[in-house]
C-alpha atoms as a PDB file:
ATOM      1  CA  UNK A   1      19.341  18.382-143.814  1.00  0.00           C
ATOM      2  CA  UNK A   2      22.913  18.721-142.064  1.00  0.00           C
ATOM      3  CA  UNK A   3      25.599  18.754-144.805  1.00  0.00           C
ATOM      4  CA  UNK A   4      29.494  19.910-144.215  1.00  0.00           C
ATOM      5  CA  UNK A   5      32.867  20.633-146.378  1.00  0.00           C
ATOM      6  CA  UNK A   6      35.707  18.681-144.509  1.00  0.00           C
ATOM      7  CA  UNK A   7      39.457  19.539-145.610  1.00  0.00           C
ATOM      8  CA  UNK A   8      42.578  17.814-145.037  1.00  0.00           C
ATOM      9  CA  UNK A   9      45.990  18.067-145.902  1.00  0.00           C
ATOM     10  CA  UNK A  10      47.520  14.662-147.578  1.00  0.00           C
ATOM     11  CA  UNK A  11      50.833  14.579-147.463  1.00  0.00           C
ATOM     12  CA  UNK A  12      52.024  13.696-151.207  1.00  0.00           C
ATOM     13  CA  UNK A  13      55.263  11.685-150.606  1.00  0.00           C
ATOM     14  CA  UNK A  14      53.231   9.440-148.171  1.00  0.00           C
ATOM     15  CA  UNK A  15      50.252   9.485-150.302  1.00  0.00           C
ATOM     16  CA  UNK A  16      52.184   8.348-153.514  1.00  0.00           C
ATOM     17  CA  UNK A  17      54.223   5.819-151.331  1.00  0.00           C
ATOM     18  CA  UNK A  18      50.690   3.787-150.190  1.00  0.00           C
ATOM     19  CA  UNK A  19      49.343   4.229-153.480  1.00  0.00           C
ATOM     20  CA  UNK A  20      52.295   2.622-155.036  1.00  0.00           C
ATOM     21  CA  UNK A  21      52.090  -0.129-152.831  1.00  0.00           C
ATOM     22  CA  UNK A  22      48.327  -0.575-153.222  1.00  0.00           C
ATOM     23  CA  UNK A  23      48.495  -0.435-156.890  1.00  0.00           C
ATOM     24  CA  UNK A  24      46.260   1.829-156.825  1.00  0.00           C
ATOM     25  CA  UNK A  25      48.257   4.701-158.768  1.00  0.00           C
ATOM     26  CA  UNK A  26      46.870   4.714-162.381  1.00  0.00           C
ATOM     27  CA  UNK A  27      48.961   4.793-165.420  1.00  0.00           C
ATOM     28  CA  UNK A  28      48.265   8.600-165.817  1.00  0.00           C
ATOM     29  CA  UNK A  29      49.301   9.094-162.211  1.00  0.00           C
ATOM     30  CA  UNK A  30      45.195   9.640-161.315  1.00  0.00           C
ATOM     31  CA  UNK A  31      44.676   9.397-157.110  1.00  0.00           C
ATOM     32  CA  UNK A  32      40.903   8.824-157.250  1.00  0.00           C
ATOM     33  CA  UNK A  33      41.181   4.996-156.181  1.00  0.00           C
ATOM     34  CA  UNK A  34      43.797   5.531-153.760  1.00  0.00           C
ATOM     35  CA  UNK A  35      41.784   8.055-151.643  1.00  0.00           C
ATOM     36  CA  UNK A  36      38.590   6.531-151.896  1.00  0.00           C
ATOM     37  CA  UNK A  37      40.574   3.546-150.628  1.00  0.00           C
ATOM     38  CA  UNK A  38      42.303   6.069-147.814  1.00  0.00           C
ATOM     39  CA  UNK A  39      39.003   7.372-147.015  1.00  0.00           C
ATOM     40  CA  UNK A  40      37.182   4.062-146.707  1.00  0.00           C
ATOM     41  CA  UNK A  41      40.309   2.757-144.256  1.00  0.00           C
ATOM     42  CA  UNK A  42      40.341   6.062-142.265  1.00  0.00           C
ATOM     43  CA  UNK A  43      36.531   6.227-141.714  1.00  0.00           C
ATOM     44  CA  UNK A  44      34.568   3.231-142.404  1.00  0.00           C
ATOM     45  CA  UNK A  45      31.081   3.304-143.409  1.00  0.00           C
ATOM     46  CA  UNK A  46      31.075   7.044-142.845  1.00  0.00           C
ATOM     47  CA  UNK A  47      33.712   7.534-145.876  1.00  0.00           C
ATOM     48  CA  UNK A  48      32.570  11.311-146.834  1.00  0.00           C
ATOM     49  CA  UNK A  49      32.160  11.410-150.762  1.00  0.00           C
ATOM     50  CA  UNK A  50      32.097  13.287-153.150  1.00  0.00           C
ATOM     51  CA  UNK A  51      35.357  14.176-152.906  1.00  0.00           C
ATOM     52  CA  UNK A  52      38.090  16.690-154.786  1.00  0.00           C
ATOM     53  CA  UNK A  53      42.135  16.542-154.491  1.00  0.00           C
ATOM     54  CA  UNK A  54      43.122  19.789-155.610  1.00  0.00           C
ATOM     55  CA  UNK A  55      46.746  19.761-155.388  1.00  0.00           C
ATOM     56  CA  UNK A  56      49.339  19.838-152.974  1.00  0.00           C
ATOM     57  CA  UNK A  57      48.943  23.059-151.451  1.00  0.00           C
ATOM     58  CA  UNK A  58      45.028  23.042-151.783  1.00  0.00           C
ATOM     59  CA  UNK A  59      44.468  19.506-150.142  1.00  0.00           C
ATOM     60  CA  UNK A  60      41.400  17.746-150.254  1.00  0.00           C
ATOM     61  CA  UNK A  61      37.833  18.747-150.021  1.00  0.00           C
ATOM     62  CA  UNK A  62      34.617  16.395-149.304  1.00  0.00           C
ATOM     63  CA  UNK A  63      31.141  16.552-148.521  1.00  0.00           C
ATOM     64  CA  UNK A  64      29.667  14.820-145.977  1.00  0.00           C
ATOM     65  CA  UNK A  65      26.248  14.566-143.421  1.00  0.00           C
ATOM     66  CA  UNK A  66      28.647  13.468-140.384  1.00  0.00           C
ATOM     67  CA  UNK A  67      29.298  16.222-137.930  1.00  0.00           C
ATOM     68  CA  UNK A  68      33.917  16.470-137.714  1.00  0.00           C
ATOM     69  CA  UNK A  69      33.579  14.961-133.596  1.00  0.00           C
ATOM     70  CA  UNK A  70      31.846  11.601-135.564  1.00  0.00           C
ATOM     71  CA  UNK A  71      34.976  11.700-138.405  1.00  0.00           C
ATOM     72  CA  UNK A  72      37.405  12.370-135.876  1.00  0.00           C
ATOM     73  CA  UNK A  73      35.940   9.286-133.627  1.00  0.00           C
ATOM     74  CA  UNK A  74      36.324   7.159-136.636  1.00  0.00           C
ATOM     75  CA  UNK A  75      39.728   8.373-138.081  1.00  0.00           C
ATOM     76  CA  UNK A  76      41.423   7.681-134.517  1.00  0.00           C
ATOM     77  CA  UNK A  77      41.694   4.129-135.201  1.00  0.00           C
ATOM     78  CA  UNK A  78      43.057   4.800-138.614  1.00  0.00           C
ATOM     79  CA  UNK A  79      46.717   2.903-139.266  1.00  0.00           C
ATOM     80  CA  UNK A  80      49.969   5.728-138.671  1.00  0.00           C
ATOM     81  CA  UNK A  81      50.504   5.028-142.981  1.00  0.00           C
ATOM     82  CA  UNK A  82      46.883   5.470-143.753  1.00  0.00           C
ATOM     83  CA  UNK A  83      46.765   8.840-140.875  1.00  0.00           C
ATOM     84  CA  UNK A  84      50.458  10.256-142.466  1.00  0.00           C
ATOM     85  CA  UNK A  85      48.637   9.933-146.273  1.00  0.00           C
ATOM     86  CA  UNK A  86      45.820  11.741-145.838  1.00  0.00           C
ATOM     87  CA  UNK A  87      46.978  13.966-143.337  1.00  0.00           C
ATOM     88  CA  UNK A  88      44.460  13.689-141.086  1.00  0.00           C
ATOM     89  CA  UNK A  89      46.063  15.644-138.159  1.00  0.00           C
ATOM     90  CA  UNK A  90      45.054  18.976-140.220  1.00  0.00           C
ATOM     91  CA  UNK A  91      41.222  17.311-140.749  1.00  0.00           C
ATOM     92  CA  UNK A  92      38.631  20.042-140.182  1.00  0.00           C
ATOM     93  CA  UNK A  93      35.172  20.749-141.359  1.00  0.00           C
ATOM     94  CA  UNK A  94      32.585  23.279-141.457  1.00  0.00           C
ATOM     95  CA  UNK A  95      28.821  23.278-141.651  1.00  0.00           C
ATOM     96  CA  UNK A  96      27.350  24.470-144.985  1.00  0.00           C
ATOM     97  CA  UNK A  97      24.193  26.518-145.386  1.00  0.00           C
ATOM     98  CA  UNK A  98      20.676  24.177-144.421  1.00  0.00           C
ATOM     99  CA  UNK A  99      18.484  26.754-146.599  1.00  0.00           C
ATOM    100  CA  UNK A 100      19.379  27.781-149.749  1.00  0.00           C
ATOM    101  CA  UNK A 101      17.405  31.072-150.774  1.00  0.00           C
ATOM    102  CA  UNK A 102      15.587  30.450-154.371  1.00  0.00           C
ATOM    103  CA  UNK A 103      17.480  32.083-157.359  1.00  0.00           C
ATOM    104  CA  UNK A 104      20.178  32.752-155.816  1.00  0.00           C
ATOM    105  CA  UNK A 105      23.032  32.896-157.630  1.00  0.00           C
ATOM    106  CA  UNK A 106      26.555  31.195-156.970  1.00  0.00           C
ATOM    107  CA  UNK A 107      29.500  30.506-158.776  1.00  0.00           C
ATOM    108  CA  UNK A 108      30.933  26.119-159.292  1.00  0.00           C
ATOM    109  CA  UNK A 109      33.208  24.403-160.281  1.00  0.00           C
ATOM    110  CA  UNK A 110      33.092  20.693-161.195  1.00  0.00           C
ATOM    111  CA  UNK A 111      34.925  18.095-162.247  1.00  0.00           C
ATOM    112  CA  UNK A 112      33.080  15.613-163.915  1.00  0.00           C
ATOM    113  CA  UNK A 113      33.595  12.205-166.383  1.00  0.00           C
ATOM    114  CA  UNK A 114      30.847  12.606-168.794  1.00  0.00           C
ATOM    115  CA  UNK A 115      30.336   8.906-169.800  1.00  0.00           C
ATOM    116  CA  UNK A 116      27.176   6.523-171.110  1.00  0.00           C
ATOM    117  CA  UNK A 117      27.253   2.920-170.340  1.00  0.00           C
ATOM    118  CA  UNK A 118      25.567   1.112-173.409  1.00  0.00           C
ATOM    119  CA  UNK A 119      23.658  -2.128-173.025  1.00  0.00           C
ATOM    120  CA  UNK A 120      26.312  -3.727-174.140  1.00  0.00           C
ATOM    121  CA  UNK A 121      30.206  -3.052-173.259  1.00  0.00           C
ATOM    122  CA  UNK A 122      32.491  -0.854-171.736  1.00  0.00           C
ATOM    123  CA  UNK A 123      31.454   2.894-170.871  1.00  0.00           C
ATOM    124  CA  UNK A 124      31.865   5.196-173.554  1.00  0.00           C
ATOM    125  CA  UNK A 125      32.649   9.348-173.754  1.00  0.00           C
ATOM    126  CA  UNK A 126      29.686  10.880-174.409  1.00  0.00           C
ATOM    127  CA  UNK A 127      31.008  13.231-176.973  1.00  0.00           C
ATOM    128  CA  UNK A 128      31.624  10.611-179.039  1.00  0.00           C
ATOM    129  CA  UNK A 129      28.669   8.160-178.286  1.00  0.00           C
ATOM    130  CA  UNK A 130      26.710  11.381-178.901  1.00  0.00           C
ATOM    131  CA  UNK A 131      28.272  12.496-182.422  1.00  0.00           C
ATOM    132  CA  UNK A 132      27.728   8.616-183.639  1.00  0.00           C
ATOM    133  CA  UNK A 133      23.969   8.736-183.055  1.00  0.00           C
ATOM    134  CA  UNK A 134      24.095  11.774-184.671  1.00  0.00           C
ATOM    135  CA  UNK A 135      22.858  12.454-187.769  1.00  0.00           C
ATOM    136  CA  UNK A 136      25.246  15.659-188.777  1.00  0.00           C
ATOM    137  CA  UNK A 137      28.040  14.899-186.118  1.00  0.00           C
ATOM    138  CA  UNK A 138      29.745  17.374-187.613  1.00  0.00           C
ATOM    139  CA  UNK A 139      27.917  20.216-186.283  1.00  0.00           C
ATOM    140  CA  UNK A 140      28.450  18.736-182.635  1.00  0.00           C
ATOM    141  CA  UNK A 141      31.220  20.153-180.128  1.00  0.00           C
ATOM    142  CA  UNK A 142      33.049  18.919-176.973  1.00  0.00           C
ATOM    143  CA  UNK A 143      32.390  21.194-175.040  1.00  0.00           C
ATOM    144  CA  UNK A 144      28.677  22.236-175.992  1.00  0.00           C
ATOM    145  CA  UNK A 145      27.580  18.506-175.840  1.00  0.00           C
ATOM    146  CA  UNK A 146      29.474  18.226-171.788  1.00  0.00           C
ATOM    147  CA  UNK A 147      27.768  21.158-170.841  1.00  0.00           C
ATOM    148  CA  UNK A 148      23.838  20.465-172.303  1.00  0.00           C
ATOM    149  CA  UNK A 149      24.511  17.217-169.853  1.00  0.00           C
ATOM    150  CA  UNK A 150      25.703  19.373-167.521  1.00  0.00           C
ATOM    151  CA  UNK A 151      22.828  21.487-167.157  1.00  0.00           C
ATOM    152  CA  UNK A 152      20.583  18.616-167.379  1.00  0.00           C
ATOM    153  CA  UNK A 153      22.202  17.029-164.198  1.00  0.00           C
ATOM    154  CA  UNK A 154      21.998  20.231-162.342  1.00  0.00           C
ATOM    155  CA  UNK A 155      18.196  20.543-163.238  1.00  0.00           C
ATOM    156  CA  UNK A 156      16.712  17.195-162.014  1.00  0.00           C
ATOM    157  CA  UNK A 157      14.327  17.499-159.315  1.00  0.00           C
ATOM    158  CA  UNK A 158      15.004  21.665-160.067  1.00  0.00           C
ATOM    159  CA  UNK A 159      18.231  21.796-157.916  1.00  0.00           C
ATOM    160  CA  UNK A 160      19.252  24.697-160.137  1.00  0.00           C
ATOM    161  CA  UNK A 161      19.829  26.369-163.417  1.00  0.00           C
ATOM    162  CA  UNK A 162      23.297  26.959-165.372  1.00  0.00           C
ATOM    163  CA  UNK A 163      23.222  30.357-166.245  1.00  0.00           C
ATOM    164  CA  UNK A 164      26.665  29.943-168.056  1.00  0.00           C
ATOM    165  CA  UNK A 165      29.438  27.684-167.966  1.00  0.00           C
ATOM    166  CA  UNK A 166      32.573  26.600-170.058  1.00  0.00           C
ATOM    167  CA  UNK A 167      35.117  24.277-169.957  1.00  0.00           C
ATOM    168  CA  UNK A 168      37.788  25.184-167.956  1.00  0.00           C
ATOM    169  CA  UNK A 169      40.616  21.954-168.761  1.00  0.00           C
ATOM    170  CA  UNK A 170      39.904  18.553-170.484  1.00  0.00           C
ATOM    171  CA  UNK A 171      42.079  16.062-171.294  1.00  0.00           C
ATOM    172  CA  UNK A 172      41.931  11.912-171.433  1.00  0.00           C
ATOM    173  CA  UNK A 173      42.924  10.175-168.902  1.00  0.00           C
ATOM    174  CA  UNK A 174      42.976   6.695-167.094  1.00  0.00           C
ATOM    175  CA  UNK A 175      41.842   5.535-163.920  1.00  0.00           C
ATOM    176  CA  UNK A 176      42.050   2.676-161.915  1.00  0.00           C
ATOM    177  CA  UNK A 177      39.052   0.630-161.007  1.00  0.00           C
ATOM    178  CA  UNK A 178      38.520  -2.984-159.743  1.00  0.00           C
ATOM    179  CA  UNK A 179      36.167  -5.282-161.306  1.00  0.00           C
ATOM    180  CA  UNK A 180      33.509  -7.709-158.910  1.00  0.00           C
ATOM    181  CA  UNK A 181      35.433 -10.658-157.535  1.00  0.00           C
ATOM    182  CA  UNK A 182      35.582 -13.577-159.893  1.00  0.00           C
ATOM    183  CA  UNK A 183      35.216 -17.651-158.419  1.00  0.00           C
ATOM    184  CA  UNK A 184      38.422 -17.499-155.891  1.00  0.00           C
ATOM    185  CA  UNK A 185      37.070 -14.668-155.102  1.00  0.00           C
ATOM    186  CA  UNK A 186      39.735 -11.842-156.539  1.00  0.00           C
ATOM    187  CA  UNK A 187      39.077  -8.729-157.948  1.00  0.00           C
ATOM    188  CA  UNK A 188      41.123  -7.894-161.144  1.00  0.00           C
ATOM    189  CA  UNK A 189      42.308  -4.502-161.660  1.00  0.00           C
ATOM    190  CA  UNK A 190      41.720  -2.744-164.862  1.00  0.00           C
ATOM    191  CA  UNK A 191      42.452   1.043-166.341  1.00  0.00           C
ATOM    192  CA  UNK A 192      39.353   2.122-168.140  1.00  0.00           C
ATOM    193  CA  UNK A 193      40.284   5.506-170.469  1.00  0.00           C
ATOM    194  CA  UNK A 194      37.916   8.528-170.875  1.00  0.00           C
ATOM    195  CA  UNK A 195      36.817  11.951-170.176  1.00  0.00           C
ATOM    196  CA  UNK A 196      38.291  14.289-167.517  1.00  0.00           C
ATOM    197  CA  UNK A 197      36.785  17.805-168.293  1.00  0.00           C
ATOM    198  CA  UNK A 198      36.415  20.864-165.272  1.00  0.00           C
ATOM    199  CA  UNK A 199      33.954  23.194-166.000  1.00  0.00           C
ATOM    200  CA  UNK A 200      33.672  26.621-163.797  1.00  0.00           C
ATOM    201  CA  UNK A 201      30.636  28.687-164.460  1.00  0.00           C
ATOM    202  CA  UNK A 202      27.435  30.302-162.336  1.00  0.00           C
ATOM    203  CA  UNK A 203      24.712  28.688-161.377  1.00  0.00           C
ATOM    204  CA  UNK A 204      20.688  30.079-159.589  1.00  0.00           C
ATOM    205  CA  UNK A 205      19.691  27.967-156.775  1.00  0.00           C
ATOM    206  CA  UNK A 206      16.261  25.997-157.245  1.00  0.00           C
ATOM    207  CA  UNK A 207      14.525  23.980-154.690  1.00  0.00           C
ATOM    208  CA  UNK A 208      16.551  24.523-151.721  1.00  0.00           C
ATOM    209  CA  UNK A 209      16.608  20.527-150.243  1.00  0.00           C
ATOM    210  CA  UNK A 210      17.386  19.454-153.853  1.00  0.00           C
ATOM    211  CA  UNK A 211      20.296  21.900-153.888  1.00  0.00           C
ATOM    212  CA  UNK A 212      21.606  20.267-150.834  1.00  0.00           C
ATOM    213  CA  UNK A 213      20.749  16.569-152.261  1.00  0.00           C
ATOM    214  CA  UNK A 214      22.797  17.509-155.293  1.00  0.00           C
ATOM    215  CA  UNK A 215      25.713  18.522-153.313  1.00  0.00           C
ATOM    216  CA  UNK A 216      25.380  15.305-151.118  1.00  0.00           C
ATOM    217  CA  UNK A 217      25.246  13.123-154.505  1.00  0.00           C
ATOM    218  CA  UNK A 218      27.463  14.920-157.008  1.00  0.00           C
ATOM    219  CA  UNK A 219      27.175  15.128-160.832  1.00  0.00           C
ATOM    220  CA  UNK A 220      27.691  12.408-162.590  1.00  0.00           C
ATOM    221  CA  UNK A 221      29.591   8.693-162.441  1.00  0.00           C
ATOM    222  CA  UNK A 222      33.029   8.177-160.987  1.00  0.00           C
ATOM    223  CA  UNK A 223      31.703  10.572-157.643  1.00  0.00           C
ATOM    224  CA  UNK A 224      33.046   7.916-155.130  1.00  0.00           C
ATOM    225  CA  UNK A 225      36.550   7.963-156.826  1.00  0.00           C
ATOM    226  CA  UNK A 226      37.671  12.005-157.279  1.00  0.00           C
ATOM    227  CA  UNK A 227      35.196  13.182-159.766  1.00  0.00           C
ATOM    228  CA  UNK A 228      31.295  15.024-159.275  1.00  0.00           C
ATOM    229  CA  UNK A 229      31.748  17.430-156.296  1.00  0.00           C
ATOM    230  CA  UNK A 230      30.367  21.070-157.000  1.00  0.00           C
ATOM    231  CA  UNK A 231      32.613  23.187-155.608  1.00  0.00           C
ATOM    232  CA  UNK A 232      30.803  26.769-154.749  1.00  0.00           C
ATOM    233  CA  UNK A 233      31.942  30.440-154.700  1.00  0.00           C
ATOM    234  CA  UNK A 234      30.048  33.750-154.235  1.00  0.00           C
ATOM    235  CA  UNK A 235      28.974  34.756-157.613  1.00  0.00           C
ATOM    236  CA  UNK A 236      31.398  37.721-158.020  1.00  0.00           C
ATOM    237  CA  UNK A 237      34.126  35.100-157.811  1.00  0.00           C
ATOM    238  CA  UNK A 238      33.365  33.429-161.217  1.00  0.00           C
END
């Protein structure tokens, strides 16, 4: 099961000049949209996600199954505004590990959007969907109620174990999203607000292909637009 961490260096003038005129910059200045737009333009069906921006200096990070000669045969007939944004003149990639040994232990970092989608209306934060069903809400906390999902994401199919984690940064925040096209066919654009929480912590390996589907998948909603990749560092790193 081939899986590899590609990099690349957007350039962030040229990156907030396409978003701008995209409309695809959210309110809160949030890039997810725009570079799972970028990505989509610059490789087609072989768009790698998940996906992190870091920052400026950091660039972007992705997983993907596609070997960096198949992205690179793809990206060539990528527009020079779309090529400049994401910087794909500095695109490399790397294989990651095909076996992952059992237990072993590893330090992540995620970002994630912990949301439910009721049967009926818009998705909600799960803190607070959570401390409404509730019966003493009160005793309930952020971050403990983020990170019992957490762990509970990380454990299907026994991928791996949280041995500790805590939340790192939170905040609200908006993102852009397009809703399915209506009769003429247009998509409307609209800025649904919720939970943007990072979490860093260690984690002990499971089943090793379930590891690697995890990795390929990401944690939670949102993965296609900036949000779900595990990030991984040796354990002494944490």
């Amino acid at each position: 099961m081939s899986l590899y961490l590609l990099h690349c260096s957007p350039d962030p003038k040229a990156l907030t000049a396409w978003a701008t005129r995209q409309r695809l910059l959210s309110p809160d200045g949030d890039l997810g949209y725009a570079f799972h737009a970028l990505l989509s333009a610059a490789f087609g069906e072989l768009a790698p996600k998940p996906f992190r921006y870091l920052d400026a200096r950091q660039g972007l990070l992705a997983y993907t199954d596609q070997p960096l000669s198949a992205l690179r045969e793809n990206a060539a007939l990528a527009t020079p505004d779309v090529e400049r944004a994401l910087g794909l003149d500095s695109l490399t990639a790397r294989a990651f590990p095909e076996i992952w040994r059992k237990d072993q232990v590893l330090a992540f970092e995620v970002r994630v959007r912990p949301i439910v989608r009721p049967t009926k209306g818009p998705e909600r934060d799960l803190f607070q969907y959570t401390a409404e069903q509730s019966e003493a809400p009160g005793t309930l906390n952020r971050e403990g109620v983020y990170a019992d999902w957490l762990g509970r994401k990380f454990a299907e199919q026994d991928a791996a174990e949280i041995s500790q984690a805590s939340m790192e940064a939170f905040r609200l925040s908006r993102v852009i999203r397009r809703a399915g096209p209506d009769g003429a066919g247009k998509r409307k654009t609209y800025t649904p607000y919720g939970p943007d929480a990072i979490f860093k912590g260690r984690l002990r390996v499971g089943d090793s292909d379930a590891f690697t589907r995890l990795l390929q998948r990401g944690i939670g909603r949102h993965r296609a637009f900036g949000f779900g990749m595990v990030l991984l560092r040796p354990a002494h790193s944490c």
